[in-house]
Protein backbone atom coordinates (compact mmCIF):
# COMPACT_ATOMS: atom_id res chain seq x y z
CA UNK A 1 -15.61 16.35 7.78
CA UNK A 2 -12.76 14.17 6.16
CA UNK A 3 -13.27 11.75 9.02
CA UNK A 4 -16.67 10.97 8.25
CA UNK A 5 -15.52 9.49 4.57
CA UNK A 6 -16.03 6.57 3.76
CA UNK A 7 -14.70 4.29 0.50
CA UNK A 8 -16.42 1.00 -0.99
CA UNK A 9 -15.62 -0.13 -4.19
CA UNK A 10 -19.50 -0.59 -6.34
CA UNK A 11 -19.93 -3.13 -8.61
CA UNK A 12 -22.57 -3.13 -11.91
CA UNK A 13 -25.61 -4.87 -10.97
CA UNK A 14 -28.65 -5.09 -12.60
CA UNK A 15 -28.29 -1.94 -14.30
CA UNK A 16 -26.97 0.23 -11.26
CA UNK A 17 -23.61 0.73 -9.51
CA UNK A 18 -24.22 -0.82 -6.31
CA UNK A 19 -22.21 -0.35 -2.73
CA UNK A 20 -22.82 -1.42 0.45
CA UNK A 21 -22.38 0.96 4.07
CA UNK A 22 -22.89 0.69 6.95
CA UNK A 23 -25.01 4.28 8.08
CA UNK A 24 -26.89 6.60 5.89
CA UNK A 25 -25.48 9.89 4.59
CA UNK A 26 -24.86 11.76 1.31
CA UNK A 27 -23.01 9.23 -1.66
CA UNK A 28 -21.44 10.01 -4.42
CA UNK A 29 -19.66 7.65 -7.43
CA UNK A 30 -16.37 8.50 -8.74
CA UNK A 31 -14.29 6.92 -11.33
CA UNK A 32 -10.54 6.17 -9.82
CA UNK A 33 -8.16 5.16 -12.42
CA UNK A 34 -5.63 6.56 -9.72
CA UNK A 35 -2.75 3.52 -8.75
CA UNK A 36 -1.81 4.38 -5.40
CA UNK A 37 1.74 6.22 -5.04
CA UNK A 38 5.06 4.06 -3.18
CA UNK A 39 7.50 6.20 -1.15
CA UNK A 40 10.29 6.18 1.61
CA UNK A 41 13.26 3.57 0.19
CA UNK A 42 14.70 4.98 -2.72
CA UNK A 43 16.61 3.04 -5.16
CA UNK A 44 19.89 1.54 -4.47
CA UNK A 45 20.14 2.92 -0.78
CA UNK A 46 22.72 1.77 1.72
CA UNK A 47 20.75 0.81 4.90
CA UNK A 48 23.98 -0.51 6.92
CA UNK A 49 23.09 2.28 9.32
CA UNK A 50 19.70 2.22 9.40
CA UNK A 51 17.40 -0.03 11.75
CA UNK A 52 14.25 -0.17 9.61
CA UNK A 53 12.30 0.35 6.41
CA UNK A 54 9.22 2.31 6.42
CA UNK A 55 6.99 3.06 3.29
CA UNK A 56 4.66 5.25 3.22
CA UNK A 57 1.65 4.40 0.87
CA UNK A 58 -0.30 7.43 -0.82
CA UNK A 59 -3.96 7.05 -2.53
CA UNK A 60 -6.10 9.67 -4.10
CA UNK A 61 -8.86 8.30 -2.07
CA UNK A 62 -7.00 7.42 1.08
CA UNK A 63 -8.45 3.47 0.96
CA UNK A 64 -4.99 1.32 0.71
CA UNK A 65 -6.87 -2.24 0.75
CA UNK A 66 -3.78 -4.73 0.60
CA UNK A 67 0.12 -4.07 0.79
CA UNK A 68 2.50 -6.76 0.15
CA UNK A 69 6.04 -7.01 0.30
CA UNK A 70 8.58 -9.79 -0.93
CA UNK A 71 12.46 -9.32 0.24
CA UNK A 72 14.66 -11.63 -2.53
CA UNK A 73 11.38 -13.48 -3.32
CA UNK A 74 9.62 -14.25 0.35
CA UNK A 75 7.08 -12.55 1.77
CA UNK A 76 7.85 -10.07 4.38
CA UNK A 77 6.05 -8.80 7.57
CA UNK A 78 5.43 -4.94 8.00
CA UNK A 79 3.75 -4.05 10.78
CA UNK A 80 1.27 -1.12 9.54
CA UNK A 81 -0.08 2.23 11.33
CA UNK A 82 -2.72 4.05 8.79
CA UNK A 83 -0.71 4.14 5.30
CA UNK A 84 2.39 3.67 6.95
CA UNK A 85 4.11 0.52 6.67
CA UNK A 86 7.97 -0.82 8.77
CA UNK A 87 9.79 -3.54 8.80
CA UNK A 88 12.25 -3.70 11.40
CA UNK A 89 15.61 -5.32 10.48
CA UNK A 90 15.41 -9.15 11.49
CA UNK A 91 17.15 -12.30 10.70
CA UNK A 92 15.10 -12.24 7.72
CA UNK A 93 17.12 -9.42 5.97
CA UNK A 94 21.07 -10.48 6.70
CA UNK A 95 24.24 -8.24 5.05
CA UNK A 96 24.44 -7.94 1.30
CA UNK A 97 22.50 -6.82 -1.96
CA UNK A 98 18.61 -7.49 -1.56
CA UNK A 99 15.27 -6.72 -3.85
CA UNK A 100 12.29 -5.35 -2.05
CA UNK A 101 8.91 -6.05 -3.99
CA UNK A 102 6.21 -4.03 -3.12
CA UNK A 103 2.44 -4.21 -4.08
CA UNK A 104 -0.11 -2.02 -3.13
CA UNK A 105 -3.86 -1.98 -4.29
CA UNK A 106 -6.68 0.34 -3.34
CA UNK A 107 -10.30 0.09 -2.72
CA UNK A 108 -11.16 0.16 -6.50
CA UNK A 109 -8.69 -2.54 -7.61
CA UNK A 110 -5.64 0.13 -8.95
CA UNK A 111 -2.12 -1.66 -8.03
CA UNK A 112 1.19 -0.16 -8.17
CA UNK A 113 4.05 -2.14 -8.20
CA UNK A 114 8.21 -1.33 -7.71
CA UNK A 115 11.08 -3.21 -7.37
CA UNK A 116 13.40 -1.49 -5.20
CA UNK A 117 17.35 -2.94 -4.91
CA UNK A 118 19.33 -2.05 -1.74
CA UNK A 119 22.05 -2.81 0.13
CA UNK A 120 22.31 -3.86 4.19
């Protein structure tokens, strides 16, 4: 079943691809040149309403192995459930115009990387 997948990036070594896991089972190697996908803030969106940001973080092989966000520069806390990642609104993000950096990378090293400018 889906459940039972499991993603390491392998690494060239002495002549072999080479992984490590944790059970035994069926493996298979598979090139991804795939950068993971950013949604959920689009650009220039008025969040004076709104209580939170969430992004939602989309890879071809499901293994998102570091997000990072910067508001105007700093690093930013998002609290993260699966590939799902809030922030809620804090005395880090006051009224005005404000740049959201976001980085994702998967298992096999692929980052993505957008700039996203909103207002509070």
């Amino acid at each position: 079943s889906q459940d039972d997948i499991s993603v390491r990036k392998a690494s060239w070594e002495m002549g072999m691809y080479m992984a490590k896991f944790r059970a035994f089972g069926i493996f298979q190697l598979v090139a991804d040149d795939q950068p993971p996908l950013i949604s959920g803030l689009s650009q220039g969106a008025n969040l004076s309403k709104a209580s939170r940001i969430i992004i939602y973080a989309r890879d071809n092989f499901e293994a998102v192995k570091n997000f990072r966000a910067e508001l105007d520069g700093n690093w930013l806390r998002f609290s993260q459930r699966g590939n799902t990642f809030t922030y809620k609104f804090d005395e880090h993000c006051g009224k005005g115009e404000h740049e959201l950096r976001i980085s994702i990378d998967d298992e096999a090293g692929n980052r993505t990387t957008q700039n996203i400018r909103f207002s509070r």
